[in-house]
PDB file of N, CA and C in Angstrom:
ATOM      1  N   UNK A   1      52.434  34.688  76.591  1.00  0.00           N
ATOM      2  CA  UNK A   1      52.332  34.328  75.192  1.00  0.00           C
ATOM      3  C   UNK A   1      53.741  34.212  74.618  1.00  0.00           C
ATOM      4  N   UNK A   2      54.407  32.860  73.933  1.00  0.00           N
ATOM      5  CA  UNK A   2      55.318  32.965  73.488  1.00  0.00           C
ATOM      6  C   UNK A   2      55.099  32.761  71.946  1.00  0.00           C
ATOM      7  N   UNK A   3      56.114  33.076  71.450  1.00  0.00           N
ATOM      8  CA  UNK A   3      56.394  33.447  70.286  1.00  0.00           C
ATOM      9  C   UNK A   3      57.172  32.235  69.560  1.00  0.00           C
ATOM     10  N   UNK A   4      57.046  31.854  68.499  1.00  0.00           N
ATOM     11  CA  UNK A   4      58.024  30.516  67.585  1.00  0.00           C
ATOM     12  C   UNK A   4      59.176  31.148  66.899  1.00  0.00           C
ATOM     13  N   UNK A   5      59.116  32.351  67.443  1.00  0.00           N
ATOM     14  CA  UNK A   5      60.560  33.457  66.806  1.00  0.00           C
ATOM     15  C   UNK A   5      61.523  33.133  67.714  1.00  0.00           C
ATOM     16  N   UNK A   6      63.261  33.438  67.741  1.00  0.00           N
ATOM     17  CA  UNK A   6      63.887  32.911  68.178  1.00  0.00           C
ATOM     18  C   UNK A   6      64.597  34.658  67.982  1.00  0.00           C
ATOM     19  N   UNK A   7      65.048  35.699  69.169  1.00  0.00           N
ATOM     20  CA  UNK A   7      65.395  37.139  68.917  1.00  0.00           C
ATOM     21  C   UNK A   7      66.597  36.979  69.064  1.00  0.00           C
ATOM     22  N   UNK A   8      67.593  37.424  68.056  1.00  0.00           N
ATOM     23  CA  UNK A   8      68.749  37.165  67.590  1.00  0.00           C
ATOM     24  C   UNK A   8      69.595  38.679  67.621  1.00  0.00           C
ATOM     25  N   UNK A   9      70.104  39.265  68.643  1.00  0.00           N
ATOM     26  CA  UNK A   9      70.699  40.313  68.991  1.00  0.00           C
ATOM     27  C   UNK A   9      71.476  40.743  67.705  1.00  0.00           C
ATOM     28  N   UNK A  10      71.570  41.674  66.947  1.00  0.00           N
ATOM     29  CA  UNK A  10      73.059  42.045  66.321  1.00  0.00           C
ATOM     30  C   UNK A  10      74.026  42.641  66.741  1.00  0.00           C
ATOM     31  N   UNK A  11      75.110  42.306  66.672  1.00  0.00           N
ATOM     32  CA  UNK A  11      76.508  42.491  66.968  1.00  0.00           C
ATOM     33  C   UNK A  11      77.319  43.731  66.079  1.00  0.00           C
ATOM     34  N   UNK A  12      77.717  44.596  66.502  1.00  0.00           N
ATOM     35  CA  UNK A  12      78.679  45.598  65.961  1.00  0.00           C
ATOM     36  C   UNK A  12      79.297  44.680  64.437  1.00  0.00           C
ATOM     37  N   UNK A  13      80.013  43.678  64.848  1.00  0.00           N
ATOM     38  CA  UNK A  13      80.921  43.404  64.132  1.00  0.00           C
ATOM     39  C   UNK A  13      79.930  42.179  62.906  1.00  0.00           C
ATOM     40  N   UNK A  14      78.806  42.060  63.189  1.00  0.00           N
ATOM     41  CA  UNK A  14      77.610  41.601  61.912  1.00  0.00           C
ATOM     42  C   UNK A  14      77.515  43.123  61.070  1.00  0.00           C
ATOM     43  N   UNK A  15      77.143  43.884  61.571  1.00  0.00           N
ATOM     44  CA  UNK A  15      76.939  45.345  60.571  1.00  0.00           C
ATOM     45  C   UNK A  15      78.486  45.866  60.071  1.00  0.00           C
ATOM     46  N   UNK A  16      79.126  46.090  61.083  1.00  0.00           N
ATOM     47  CA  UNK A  16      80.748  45.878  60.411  1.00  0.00           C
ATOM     48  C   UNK A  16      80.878  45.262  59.037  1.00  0.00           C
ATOM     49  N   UNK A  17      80.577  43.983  59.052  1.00  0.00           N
ATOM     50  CA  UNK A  17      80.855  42.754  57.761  1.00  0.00           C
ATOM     51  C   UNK A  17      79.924  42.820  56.998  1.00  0.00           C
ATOM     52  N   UNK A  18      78.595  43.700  57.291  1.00  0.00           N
ATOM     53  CA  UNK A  18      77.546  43.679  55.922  1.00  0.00           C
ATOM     54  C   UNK A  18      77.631  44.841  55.323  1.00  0.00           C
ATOM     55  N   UNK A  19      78.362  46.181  55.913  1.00  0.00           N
ATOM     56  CA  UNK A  19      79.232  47.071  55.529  1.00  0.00           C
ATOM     57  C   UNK A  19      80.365  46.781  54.519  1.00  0.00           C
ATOM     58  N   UNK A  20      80.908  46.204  55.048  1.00  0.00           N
ATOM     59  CA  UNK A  20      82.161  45.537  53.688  1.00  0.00           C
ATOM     60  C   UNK A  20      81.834  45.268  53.083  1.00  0.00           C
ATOM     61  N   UNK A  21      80.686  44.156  53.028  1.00  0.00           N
ATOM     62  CA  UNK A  21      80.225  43.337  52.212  1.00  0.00           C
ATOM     63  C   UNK A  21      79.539  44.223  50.689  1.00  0.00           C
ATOM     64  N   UNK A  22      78.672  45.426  51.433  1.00  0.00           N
ATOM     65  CA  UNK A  22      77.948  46.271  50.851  1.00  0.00           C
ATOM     66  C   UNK A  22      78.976  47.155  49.439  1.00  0.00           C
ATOM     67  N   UNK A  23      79.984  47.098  50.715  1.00  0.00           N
ATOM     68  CA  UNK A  23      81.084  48.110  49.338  1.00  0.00           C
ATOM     69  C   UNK A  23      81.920  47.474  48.388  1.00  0.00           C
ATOM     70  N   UNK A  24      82.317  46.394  49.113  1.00  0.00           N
ATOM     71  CA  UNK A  24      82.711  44.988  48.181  1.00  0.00           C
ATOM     72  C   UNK A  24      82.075  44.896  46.971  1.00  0.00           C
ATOM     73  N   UNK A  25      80.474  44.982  46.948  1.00  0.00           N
ATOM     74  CA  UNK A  25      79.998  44.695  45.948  1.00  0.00           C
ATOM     75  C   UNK A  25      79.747  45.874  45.177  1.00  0.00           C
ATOM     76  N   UNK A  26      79.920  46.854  45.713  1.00  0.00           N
ATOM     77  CA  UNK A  26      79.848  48.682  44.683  1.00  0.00           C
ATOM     78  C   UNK A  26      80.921  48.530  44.341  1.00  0.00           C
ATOM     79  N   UNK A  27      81.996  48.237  44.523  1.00  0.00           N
ATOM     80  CA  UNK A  27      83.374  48.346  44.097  1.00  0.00           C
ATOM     81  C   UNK A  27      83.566  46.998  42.974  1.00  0.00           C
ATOM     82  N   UNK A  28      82.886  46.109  43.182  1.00  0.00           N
ATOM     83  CA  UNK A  28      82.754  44.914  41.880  1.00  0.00           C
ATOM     84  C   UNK A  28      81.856  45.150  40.691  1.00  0.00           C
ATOM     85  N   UNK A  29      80.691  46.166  41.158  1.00  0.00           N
ATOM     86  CA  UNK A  29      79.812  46.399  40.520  1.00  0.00           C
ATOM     87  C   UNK A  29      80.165  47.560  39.643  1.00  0.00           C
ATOM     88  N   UNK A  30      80.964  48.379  39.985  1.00  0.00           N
ATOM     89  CA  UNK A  30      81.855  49.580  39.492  1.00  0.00           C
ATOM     90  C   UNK A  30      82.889  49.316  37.999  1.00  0.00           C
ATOM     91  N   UNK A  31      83.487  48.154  38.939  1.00  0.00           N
ATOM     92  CA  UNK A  31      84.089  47.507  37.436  1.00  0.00           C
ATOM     93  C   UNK A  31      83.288  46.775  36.944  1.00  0.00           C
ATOM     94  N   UNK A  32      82.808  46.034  36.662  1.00  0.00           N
ATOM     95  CA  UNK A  32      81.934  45.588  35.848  1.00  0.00           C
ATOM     96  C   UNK A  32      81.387  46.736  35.270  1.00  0.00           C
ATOM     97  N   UNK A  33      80.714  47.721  35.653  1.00  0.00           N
ATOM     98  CA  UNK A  33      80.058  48.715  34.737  1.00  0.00           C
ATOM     99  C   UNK A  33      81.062  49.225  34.061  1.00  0.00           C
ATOM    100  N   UNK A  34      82.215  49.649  34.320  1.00  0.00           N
ATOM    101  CA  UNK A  34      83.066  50.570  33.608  1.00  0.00           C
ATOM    102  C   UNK A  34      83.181  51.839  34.387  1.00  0.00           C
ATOM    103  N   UNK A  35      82.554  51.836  35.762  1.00  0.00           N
ATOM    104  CA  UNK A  35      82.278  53.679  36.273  1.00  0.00           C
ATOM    105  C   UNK A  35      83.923  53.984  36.828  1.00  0.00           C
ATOM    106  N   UNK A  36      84.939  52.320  37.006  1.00  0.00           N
ATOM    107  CA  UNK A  36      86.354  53.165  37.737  1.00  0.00           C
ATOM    108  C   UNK A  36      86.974  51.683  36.722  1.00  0.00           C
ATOM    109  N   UNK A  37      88.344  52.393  36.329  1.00  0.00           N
ATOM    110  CA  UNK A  37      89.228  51.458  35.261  1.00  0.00           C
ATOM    111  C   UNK A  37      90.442  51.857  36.066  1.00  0.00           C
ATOM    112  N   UNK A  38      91.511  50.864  36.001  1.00  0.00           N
ATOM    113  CA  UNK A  38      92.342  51.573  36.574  1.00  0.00           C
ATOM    114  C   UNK A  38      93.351  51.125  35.044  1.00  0.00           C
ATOM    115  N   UNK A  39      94.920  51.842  35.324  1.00  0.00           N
ATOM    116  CA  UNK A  39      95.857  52.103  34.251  1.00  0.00           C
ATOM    117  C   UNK A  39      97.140  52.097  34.844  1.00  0.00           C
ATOM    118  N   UNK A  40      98.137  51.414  34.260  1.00  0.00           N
ATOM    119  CA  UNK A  40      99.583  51.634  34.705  1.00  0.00           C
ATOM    120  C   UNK A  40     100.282  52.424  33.615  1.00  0.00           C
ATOM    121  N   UNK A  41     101.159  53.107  34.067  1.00  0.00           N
ATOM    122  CA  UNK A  41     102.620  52.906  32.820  1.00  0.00           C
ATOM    123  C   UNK A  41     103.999  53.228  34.040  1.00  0.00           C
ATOM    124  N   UNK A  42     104.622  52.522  33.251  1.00  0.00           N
ATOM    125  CA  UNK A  42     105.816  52.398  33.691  1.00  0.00           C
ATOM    126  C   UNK A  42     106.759  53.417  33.012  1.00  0.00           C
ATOM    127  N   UNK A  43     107.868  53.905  33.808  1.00  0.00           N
ATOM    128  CA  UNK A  43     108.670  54.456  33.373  1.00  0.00           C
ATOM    129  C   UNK A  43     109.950  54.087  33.161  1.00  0.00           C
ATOM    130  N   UNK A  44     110.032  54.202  31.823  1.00  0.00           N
ATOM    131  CA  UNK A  44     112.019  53.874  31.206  1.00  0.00           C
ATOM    132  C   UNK A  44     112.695  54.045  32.604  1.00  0.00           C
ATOM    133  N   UNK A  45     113.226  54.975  32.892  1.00  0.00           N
ATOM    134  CA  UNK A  45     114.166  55.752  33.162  1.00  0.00           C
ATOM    135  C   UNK A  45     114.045  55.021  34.473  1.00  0.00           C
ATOM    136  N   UNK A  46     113.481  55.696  35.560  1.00  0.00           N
ATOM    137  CA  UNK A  46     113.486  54.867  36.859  1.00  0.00           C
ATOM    138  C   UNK A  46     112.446  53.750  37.205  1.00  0.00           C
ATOM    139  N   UNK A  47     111.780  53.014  36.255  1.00  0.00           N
ATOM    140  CA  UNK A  47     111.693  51.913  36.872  1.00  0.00           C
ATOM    141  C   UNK A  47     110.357  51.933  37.600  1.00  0.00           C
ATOM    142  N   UNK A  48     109.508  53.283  38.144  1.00  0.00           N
ATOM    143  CA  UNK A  48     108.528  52.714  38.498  1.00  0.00           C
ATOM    144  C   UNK A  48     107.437  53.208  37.805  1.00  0.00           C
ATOM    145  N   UNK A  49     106.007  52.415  38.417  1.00  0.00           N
ATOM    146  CA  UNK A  49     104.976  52.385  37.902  1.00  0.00           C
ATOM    147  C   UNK A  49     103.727  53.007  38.650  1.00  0.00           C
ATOM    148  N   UNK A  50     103.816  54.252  37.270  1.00  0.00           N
ATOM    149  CA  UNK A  50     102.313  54.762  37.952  1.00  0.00           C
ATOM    150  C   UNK A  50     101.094  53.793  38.092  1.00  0.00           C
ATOM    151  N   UNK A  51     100.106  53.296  38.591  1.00  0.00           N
ATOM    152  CA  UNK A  51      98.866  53.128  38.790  1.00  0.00           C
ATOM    153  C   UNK A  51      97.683  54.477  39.096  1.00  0.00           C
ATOM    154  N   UNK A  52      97.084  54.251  37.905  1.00  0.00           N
ATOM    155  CA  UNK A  52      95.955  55.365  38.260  1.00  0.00           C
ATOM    156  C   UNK A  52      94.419  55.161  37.936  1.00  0.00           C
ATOM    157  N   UNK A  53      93.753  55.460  38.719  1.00  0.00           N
ATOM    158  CA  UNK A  53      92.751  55.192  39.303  1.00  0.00           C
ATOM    159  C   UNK A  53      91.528  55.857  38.720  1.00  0.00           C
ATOM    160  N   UNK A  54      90.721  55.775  37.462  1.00  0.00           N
ATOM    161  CA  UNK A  54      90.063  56.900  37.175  1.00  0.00           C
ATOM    162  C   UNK A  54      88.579  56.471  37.253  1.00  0.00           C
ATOM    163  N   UNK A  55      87.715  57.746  37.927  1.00  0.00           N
ATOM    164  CA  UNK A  55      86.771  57.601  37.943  1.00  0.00           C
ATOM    165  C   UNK A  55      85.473  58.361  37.092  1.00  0.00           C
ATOM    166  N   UNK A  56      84.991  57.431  36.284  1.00  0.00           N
ATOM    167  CA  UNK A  56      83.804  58.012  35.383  1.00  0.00           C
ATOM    168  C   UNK A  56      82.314  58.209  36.484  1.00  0.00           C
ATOM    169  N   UNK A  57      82.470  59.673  36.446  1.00  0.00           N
ATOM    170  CA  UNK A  57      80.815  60.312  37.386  1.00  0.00           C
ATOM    171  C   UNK A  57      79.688  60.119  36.164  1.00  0.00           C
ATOM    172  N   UNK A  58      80.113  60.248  34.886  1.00  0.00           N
ATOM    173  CA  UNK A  58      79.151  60.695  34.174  1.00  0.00           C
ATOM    174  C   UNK A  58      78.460  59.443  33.372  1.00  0.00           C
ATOM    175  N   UNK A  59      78.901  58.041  33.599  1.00  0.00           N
ATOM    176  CA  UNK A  59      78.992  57.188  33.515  1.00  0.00           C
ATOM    177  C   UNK A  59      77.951  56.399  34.830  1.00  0.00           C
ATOM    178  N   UNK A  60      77.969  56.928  36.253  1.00  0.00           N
ATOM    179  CA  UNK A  60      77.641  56.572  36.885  1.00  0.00           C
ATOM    180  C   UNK A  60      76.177  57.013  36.718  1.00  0.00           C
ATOM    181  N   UNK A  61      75.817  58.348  37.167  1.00  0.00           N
ATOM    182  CA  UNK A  61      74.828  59.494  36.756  1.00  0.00           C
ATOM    183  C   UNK A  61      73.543  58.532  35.609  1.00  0.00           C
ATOM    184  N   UNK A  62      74.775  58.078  33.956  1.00  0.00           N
ATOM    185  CA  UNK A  62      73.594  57.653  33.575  1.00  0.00           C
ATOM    186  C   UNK A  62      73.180  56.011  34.054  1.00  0.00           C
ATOM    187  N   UNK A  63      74.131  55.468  34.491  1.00  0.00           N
ATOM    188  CA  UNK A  63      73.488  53.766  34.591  1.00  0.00           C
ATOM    189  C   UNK A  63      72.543  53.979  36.060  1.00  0.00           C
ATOM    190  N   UNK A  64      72.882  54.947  36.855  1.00  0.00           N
ATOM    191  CA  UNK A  64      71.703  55.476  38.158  1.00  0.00           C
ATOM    192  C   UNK A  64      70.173  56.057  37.139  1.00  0.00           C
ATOM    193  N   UNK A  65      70.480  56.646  36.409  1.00  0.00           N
ATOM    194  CA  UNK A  65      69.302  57.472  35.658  1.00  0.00           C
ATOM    195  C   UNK A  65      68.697  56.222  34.798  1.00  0.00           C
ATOM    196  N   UNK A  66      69.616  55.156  34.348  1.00  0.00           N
ATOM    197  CA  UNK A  66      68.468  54.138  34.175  1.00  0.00           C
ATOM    198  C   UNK A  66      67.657  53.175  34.396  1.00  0.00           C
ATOM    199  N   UNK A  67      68.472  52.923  35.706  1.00  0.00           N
ATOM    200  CA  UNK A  67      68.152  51.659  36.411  1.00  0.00           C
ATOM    201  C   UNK A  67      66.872  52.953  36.907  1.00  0.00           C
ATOM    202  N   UNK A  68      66.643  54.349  37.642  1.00  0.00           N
ATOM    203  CA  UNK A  68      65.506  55.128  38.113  1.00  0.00           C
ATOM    204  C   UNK A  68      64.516  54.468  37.079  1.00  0.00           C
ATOM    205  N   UNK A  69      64.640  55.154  35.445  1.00  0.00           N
ATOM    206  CA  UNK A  69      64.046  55.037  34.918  1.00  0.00           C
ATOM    207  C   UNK A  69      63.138  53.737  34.526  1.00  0.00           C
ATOM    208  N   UNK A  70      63.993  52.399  34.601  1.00  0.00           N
ATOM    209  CA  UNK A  70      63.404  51.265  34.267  1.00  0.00           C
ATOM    210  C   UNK A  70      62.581  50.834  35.945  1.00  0.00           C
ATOM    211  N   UNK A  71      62.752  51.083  37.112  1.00  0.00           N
ATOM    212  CA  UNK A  71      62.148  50.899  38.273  1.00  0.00           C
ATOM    213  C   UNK A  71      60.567  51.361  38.084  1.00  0.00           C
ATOM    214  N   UNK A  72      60.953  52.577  37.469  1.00  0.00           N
ATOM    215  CA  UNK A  72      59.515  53.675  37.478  1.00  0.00           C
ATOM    216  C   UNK A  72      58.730  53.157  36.520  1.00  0.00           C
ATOM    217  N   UNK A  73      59.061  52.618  35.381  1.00  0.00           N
ATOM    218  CA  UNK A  73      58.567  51.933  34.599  1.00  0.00           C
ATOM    219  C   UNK A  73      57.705  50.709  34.898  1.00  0.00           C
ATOM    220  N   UNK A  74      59.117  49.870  35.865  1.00  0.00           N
ATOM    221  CA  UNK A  74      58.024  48.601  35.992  1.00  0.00           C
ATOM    222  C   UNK A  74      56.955  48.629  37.377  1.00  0.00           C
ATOM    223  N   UNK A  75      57.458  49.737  38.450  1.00  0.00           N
ATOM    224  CA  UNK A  75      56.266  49.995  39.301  1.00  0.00           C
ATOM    225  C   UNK A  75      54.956  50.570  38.734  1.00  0.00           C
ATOM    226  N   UNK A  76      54.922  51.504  37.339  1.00  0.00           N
ATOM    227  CA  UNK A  76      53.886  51.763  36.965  1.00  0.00           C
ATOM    228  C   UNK A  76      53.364  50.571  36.082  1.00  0.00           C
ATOM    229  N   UNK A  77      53.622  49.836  35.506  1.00  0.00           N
ATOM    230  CA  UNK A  77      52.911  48.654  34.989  1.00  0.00           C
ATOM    231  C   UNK A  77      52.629  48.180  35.682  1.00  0.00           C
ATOM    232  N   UNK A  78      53.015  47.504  37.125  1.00  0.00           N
ATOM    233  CA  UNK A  78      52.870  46.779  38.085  1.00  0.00           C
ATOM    234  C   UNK A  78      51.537  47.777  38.913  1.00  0.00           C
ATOM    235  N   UNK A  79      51.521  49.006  38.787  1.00  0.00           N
ATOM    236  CA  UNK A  79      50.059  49.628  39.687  1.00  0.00           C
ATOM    237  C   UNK A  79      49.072  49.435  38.752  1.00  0.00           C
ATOM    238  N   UNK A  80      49.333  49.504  37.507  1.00  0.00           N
ATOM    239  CA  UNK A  80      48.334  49.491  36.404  1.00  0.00           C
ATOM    240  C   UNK A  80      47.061  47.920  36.176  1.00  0.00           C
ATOM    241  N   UNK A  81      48.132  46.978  36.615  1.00  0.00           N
ATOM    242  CA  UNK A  81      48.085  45.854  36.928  1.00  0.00           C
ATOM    243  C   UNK A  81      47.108  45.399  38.301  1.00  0.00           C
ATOM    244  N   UNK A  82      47.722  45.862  38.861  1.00  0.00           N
ATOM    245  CA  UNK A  82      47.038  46.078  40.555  1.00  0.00           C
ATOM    246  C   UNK A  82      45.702  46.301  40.707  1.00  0.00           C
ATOM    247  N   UNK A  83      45.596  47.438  39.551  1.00  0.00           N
ATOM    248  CA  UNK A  83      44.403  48.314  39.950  1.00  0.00           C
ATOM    249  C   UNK A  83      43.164  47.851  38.688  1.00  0.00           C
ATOM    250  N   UNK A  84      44.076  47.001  37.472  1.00  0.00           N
ATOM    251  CA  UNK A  84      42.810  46.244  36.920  1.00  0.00           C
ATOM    252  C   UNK A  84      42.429  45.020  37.801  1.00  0.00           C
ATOM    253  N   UNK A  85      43.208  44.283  38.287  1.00  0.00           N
ATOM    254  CA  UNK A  85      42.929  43.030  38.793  1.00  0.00           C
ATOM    255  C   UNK A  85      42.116  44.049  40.124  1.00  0.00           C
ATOM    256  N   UNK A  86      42.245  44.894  40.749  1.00  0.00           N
ATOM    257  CA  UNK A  86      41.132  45.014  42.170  1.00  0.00           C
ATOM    258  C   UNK A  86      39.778  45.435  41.224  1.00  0.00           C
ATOM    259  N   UNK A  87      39.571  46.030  40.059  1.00  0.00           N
ATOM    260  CA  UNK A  87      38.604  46.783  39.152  1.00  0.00           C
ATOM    261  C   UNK A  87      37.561  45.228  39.069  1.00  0.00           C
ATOM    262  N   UNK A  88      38.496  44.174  38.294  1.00  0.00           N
ATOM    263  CA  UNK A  88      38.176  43.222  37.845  1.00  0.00           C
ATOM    264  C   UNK A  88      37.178  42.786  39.476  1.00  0.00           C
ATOM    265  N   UNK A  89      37.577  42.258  40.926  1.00  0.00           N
ATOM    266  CA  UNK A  89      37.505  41.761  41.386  1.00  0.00           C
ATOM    267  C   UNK A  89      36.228  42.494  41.771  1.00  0.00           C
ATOM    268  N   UNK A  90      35.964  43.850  41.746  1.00  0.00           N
ATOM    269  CA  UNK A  90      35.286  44.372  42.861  1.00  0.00           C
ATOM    270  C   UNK A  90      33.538  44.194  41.384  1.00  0.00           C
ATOM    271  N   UNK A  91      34.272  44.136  39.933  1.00  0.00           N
ATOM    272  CA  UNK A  91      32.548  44.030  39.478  1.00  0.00           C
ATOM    273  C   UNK A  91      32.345  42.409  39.925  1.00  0.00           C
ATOM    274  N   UNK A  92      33.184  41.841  40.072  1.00  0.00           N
ATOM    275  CA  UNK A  92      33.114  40.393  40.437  1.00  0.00           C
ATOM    276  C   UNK A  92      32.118  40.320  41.700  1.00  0.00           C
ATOM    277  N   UNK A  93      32.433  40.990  42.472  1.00  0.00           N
ATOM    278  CA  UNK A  93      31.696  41.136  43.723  1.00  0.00           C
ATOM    279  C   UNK A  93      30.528  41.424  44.019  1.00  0.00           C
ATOM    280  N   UNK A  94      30.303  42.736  43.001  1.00  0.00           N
ATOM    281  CA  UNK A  94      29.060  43.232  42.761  1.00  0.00           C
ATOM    282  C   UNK A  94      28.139  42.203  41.708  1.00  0.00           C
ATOM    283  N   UNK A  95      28.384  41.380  40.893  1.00  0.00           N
ATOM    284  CA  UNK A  95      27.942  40.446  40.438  1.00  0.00           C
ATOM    285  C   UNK A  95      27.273  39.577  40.978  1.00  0.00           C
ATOM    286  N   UNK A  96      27.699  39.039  41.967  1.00  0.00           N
ATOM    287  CA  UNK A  96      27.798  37.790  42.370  1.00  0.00           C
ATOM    288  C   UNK A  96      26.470  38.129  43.378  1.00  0.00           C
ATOM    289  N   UNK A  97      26.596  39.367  44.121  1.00  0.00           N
ATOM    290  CA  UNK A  97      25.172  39.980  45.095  1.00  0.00           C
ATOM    291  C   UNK A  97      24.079  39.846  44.190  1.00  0.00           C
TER     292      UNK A  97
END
């Protein structure tokens, strides 16, 4: 029995690059939220420049606590949903006998 699938091995270096890829986008997604800003100042005197790196946890904590919250939300409308449309279907059924 063959199959119309075509089995496509993965390679170290495919999970490697969807790894990057993965943090690439937490690290874009980070700024964009605001959870890491970074800051320079320079100094008179000698010339160089701090860069610093700050990271908001509490910031993170709540945009995680809402994206939970709005998930839970729309999976329970979405079962609520589910379970009228099977309600609906099954007097449908019994009807129809």
């Amino acid at each position: 029995m063959t199959t119309p699938y075509r089995i496509v091995p993965v390679r170290r270096s495919h999970v490697g690059l969807v790894l990057l890829l993965v943090i690439c986008l937490v690290v874009a997604l980070g700024f964009y939220r605001g959870w890491f800003t970074v800051s320079e100042h320079q100094q008179a005197v000698s010339k160089k420049v701090d860069v610093n790196l700050t990271v908001d946890p509490d910031k993170i904590k709540q945009d995680v606590r809402k994206a939970a919250d709005k998930t839970e939300e729309k999976a329970s409308a979405l079962s609520k949903k589910i379970k009228q449309e099977a309600g609906d279907l099954k007097d449908r059924a019994t009807h129809k006998e």
